[in-house]
C-alpha atoms as a PDB file:
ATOM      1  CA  UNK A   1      -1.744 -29.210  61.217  1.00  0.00           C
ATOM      2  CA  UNK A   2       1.883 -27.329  60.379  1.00  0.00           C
ATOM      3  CA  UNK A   3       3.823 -30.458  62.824  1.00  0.00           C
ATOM      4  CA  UNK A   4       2.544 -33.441  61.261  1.00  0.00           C
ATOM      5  CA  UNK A   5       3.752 -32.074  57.449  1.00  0.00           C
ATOM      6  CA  UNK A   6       7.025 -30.333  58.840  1.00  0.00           C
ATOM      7  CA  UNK A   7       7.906 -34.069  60.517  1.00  0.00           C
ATOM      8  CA  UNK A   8       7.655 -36.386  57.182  1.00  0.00           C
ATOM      9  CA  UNK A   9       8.555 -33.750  55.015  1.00  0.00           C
ATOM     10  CA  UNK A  10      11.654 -32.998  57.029  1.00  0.00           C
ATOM     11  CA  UNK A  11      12.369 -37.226  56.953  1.00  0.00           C
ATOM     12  CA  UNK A  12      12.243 -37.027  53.281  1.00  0.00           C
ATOM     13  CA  UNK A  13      14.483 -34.248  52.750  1.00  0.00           C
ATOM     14  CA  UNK A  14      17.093 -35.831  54.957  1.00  0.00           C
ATOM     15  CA  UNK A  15      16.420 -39.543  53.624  1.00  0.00           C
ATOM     16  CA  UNK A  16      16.866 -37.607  49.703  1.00  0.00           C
ATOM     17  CA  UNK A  17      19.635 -35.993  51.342  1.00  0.00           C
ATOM     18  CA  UNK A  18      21.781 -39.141  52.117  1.00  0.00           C
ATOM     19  CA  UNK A  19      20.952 -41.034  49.190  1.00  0.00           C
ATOM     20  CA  UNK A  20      22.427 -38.206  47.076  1.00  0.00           C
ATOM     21  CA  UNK A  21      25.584 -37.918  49.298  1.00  0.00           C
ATOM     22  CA  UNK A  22      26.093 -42.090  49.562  1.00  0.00           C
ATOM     23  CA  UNK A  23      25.812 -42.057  45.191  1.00  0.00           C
ATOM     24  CA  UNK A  24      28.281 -39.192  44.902  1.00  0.00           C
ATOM     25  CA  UNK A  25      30.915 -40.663  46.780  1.00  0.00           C
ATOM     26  CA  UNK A  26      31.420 -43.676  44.789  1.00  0.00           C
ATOM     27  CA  UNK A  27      34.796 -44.314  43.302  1.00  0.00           C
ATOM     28  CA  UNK A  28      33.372 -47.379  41.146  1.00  0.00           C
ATOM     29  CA  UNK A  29      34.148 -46.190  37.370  1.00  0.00           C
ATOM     30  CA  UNK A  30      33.152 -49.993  36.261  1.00  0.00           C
ATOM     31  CA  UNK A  31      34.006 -51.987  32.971  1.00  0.00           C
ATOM     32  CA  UNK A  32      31.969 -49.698  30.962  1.00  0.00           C
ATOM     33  CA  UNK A  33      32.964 -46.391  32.358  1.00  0.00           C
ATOM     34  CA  UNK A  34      33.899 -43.474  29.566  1.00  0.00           C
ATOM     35  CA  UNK A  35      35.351 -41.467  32.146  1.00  0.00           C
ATOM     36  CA  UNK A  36      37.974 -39.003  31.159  1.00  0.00           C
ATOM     37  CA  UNK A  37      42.244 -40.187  31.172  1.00  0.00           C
ATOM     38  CA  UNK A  38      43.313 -39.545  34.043  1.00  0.00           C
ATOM     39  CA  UNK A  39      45.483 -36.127  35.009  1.00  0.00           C
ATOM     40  CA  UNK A  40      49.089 -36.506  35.038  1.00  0.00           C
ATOM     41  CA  UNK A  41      50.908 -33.916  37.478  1.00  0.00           C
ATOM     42  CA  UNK A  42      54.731 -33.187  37.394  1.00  0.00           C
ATOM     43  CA  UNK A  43      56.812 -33.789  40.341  1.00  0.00           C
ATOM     44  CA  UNK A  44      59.822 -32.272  41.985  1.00  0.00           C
ATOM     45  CA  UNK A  45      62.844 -34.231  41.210  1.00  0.00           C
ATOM     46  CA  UNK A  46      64.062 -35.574  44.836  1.00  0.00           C
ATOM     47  CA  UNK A  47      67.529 -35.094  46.007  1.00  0.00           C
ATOM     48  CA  UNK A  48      67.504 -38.979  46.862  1.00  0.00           C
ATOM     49  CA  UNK A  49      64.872 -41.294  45.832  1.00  0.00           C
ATOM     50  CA  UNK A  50      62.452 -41.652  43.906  1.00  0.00           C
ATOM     51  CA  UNK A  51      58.681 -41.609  45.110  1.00  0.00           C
ATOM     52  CA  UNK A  52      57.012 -44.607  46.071  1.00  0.00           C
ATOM     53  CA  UNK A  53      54.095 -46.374  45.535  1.00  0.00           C
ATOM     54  CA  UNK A  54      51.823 -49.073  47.241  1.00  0.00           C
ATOM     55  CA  UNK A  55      51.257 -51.358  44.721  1.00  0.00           C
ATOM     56  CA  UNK A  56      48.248 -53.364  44.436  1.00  0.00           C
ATOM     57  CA  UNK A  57      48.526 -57.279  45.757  1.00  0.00           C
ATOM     58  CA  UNK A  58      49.746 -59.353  43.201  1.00  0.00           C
ATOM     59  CA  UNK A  59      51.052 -56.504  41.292  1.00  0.00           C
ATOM     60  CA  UNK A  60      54.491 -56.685  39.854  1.00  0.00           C
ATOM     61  CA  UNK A  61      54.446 -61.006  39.627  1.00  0.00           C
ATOM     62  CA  UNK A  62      53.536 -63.876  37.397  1.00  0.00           C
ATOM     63  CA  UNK A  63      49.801 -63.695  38.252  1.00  0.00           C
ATOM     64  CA  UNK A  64      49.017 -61.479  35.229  1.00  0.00           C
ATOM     65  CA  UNK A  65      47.948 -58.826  37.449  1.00  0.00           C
ATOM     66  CA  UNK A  66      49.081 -55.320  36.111  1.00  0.00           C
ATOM     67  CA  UNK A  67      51.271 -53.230  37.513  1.00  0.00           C
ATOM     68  CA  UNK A  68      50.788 -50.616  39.660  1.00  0.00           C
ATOM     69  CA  UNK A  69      53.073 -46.713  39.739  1.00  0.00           C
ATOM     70  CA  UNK A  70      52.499 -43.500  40.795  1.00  0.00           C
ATOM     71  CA  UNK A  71      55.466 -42.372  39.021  1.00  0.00           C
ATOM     72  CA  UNK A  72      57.693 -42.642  36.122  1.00  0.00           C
ATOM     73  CA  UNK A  73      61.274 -41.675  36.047  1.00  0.00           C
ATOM     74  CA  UNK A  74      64.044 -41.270  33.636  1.00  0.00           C
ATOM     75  CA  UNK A  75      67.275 -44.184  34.344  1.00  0.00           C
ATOM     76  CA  UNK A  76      69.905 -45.523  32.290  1.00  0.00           C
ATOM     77  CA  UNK A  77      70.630 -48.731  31.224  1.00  0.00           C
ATOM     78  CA  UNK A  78      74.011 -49.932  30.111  1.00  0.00           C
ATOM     79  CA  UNK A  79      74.020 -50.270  26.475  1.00  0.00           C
ATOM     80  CA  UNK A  80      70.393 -48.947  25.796  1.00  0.00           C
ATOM     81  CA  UNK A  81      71.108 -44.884  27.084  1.00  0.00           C
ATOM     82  CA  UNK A  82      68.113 -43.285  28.568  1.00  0.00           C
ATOM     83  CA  UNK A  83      65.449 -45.104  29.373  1.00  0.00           C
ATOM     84  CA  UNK A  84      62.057 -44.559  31.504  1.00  0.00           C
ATOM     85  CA  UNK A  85      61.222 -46.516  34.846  1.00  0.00           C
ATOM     86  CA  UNK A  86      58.431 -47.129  37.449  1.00  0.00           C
ATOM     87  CA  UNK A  87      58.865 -45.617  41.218  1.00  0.00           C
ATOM     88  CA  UNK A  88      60.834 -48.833  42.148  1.00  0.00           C
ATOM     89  CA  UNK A  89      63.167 -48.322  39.074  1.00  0.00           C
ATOM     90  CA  UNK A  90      61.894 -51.188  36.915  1.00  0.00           C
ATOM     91  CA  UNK A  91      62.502 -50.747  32.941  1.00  0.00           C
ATOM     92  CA  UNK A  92      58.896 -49.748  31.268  1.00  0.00           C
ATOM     93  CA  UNK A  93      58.693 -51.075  27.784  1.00  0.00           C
ATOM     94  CA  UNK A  94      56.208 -50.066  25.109  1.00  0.00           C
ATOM     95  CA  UNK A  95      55.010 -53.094  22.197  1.00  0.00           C
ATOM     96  CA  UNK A  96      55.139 -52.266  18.610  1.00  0.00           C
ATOM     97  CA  UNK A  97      51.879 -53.823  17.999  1.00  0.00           C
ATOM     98  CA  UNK A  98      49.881 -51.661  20.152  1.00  0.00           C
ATOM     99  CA  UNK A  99      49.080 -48.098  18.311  1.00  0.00           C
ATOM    100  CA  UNK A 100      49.872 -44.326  19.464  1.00  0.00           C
ATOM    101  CA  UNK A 101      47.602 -42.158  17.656  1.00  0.00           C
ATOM    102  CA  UNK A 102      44.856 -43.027  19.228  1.00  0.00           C
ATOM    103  CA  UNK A 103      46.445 -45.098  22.055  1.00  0.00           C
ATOM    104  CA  UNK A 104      45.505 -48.435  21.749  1.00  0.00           C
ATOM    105  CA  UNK A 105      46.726 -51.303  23.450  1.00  0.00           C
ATOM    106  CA  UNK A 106      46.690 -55.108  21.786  1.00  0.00           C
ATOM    107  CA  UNK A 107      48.382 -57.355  24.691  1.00  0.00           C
ATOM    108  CA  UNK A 108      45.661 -58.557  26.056  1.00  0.00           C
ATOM    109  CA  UNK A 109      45.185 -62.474  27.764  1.00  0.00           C
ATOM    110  CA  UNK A 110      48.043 -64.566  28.260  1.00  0.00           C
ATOM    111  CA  UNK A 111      50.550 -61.686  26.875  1.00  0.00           C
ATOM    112  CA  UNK A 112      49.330 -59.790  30.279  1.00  0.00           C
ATOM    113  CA  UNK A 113      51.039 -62.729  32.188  1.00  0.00           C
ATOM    114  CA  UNK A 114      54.305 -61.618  30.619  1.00  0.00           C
ATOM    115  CA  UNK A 115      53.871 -58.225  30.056  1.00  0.00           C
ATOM    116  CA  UNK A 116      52.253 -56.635  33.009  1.00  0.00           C
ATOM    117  CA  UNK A 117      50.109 -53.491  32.087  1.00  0.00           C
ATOM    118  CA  UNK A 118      50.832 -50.276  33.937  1.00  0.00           C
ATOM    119  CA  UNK A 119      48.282 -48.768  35.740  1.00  0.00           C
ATOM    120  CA  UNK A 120      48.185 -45.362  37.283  1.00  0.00           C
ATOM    121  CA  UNK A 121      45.772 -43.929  40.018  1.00  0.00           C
ATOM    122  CA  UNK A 122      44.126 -40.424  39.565  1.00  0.00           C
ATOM    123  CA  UNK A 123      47.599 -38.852  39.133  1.00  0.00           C
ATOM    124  CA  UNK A 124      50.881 -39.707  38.684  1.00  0.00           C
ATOM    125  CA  UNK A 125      54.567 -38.278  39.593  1.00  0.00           C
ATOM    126  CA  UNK A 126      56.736 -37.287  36.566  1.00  0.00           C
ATOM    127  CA  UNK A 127      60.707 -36.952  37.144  1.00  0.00           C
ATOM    128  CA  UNK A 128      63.128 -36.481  33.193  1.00  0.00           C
ATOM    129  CA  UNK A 129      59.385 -36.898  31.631  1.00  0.00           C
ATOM    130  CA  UNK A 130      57.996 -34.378  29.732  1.00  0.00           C
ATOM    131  CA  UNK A 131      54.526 -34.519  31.659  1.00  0.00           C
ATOM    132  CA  UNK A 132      52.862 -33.292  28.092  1.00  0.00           C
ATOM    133  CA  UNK A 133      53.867 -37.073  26.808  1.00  0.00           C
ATOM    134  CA  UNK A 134      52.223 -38.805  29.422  1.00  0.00           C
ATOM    135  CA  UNK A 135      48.230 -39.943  28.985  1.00  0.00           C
ATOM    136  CA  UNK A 136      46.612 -42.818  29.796  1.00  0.00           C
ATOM    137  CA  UNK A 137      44.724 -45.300  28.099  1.00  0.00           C
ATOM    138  CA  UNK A 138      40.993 -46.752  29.668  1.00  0.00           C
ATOM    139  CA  UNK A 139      41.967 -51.199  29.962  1.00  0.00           C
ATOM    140  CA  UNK A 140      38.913 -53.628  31.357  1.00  0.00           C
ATOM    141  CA  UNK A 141      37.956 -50.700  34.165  1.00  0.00           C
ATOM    142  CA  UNK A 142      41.320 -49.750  35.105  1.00  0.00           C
ATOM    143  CA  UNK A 143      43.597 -46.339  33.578  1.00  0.00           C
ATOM    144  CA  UNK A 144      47.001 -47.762  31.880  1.00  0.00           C
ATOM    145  CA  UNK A 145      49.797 -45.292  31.548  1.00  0.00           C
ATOM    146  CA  UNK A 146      51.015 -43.955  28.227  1.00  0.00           C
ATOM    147  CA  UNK A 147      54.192 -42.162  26.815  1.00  0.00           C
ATOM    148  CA  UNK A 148      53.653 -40.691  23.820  1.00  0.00           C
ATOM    149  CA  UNK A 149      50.585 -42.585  23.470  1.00  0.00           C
ATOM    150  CA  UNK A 150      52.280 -45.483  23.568  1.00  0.00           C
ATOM    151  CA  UNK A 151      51.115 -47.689  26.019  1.00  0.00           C
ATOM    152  CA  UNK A 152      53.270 -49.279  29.054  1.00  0.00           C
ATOM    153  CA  UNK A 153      54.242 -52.331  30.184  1.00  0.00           C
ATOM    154  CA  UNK A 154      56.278 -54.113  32.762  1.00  0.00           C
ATOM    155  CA  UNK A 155      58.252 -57.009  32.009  1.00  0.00           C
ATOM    156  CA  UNK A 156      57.841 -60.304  34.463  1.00  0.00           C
ATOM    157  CA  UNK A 157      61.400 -61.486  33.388  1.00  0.00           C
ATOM    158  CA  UNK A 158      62.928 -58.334  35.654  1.00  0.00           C
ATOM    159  CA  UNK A 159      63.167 -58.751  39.023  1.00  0.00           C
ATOM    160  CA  UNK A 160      65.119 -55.533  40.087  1.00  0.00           C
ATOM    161  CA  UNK A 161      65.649 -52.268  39.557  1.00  0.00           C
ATOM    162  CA  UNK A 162      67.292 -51.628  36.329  1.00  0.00           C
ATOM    163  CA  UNK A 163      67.292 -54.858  34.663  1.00  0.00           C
ATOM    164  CA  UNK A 164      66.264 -54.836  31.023  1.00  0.00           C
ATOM    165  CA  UNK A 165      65.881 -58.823  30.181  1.00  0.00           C
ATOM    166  CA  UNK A 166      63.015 -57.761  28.039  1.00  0.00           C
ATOM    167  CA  UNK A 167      64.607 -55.656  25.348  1.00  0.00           C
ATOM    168  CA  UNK A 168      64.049 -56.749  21.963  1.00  0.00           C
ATOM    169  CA  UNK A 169      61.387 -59.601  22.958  1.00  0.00           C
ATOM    170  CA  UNK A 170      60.425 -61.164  19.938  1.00  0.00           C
ATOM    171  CA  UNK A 171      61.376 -58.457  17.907  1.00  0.00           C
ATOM    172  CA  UNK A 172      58.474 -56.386  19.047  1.00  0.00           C
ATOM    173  CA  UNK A 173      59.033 -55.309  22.926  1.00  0.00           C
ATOM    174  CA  UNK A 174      61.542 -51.946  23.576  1.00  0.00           C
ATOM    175  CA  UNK A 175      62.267 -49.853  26.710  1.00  0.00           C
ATOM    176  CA  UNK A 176      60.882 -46.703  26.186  1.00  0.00           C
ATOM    177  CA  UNK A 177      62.608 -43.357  26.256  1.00  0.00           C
ATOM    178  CA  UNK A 178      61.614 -40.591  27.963  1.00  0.00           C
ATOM    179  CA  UNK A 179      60.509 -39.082  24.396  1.00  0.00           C
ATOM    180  CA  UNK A 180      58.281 -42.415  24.176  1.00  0.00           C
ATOM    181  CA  UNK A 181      60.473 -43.824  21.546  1.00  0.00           C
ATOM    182  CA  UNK A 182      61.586 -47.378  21.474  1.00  0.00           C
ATOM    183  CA  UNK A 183      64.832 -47.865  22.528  1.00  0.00           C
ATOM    184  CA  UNK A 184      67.157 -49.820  19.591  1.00  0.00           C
ATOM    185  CA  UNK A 185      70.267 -49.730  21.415  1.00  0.00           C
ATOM    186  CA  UNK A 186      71.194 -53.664  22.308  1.00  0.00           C
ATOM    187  CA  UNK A 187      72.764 -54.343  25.640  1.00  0.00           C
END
C-alpha cells in the first residue's frame, strides 16, 4: 500500500513545486503594480566614459516611446553651467508643471512625443549626482527617473550629446542641475 501513495503524492509535491518556482520568477509588475521605486546605486566615476546603456527599441526618437538610462551624469552646457545627462550625454530636463513633493508627473499623451519620459531599470549608475536626490516615479507600468523628485525627461529636438535645444520650451521646460533645480541660465 506505502508505493501507490508515495508515487502521486510525490507527483504533487513536484507539480506544487514548479508552479511555485514558474510564479516567482516573473518580472511582470503590470499597469497596476504598487511595487516599491526602484533602488538607485552610486557609481564609480570612470576615467573615460561614461556607462552605457541598451536602450529599448524606439527609445530616444519621435515615436513617443520613453527613454531608456542606466545612468545619469553631471555635463556642462555653454551658457546654462552644470547640468545633468543620460549615459549617452543627452541634456535631461525637468517640466514645471509636474510636482516634487510627492513626485508627480503631468506630460502625459502627445507631450510624451516631445518630451520623452526617462525610464530606469532596477538600478541606475550615478556620476556628480548626489544618489540621495535620485527616486523614481511609477508611469503606465514602467519606473521614470527623478531628481529631486522632479521628474525627467528627454527632449526629441536633441540629437547629440550635449545639445540643449529644449531649454526654456514654452516657458515651462529647464535642464536640470545636479541639485534637481531648473536651470535659468539662457544659452
Amino acid at each position: 500500500m506505502i508505493p501507490r501513495r508515495i508515487g502521486p503524492s510525490l507527483a504533487l509535491g513536484l507539480a506544487s513545486a514548479f508552479l511555485l518556482g514558474a510564479c516567482g520568477s516573473s518580472n511582470d509588475t503590470g499597469a497596476g503594480s504598487t511595487a516599491p521605486a526602484a533602488p538607485v546605486t552610486s557609481a564609480t566615476p570612470a576615467a573615460s566614459a561614461p556607462a552605457t546603456a541598451t536602450p529599448a527599441a524606439g527609445a530616444g526618437d519621435a515615436s513617443g516611446q520613453p527613454a531608456t538610462t542606466a545612468a545619469v551624469l553631471t555635463g556642462s552646457a555653454q551658457g546654462l553651467g552644470s547640468i545633468v545627462t543620460d549615459d549617452k550625454g543627452r541634456t535631461l530636463y525637468r517640466y514645471d508643471k509636474d510636482q516634487p513633493n510627492p513626485s508627480k508627473w503631468t506630460c502625459s499623451g502627445t507631450c510624451t512625443e516631445t518630451w520623452l519620459p526617462v525610464i530606469v531599470p532596477e538600478s541606475v549608475q550615478a556620476s556628480g549626482v548626489e544618489k540621495s536626490l535620485l527616486g523614481t516615479v511609477h508611469r503606465n507600468g514602467e519606473t521614470q527617473l527623478t531628481l529631486a523628485g522632479w521628474p525627467l525627461y528627454r527632449y526629441v529636438g536633441d540629437t547629440a550629446a550635449g545639445q540643449t535645444n529644449g531649454q526654456g520650451k514654452d516657458q515651462e521646460w529647464y535642464a536640470v542641475t545636479p541639485s534637481g533645480q531648473k536651470s535659468t541660465a539662457t544659452g
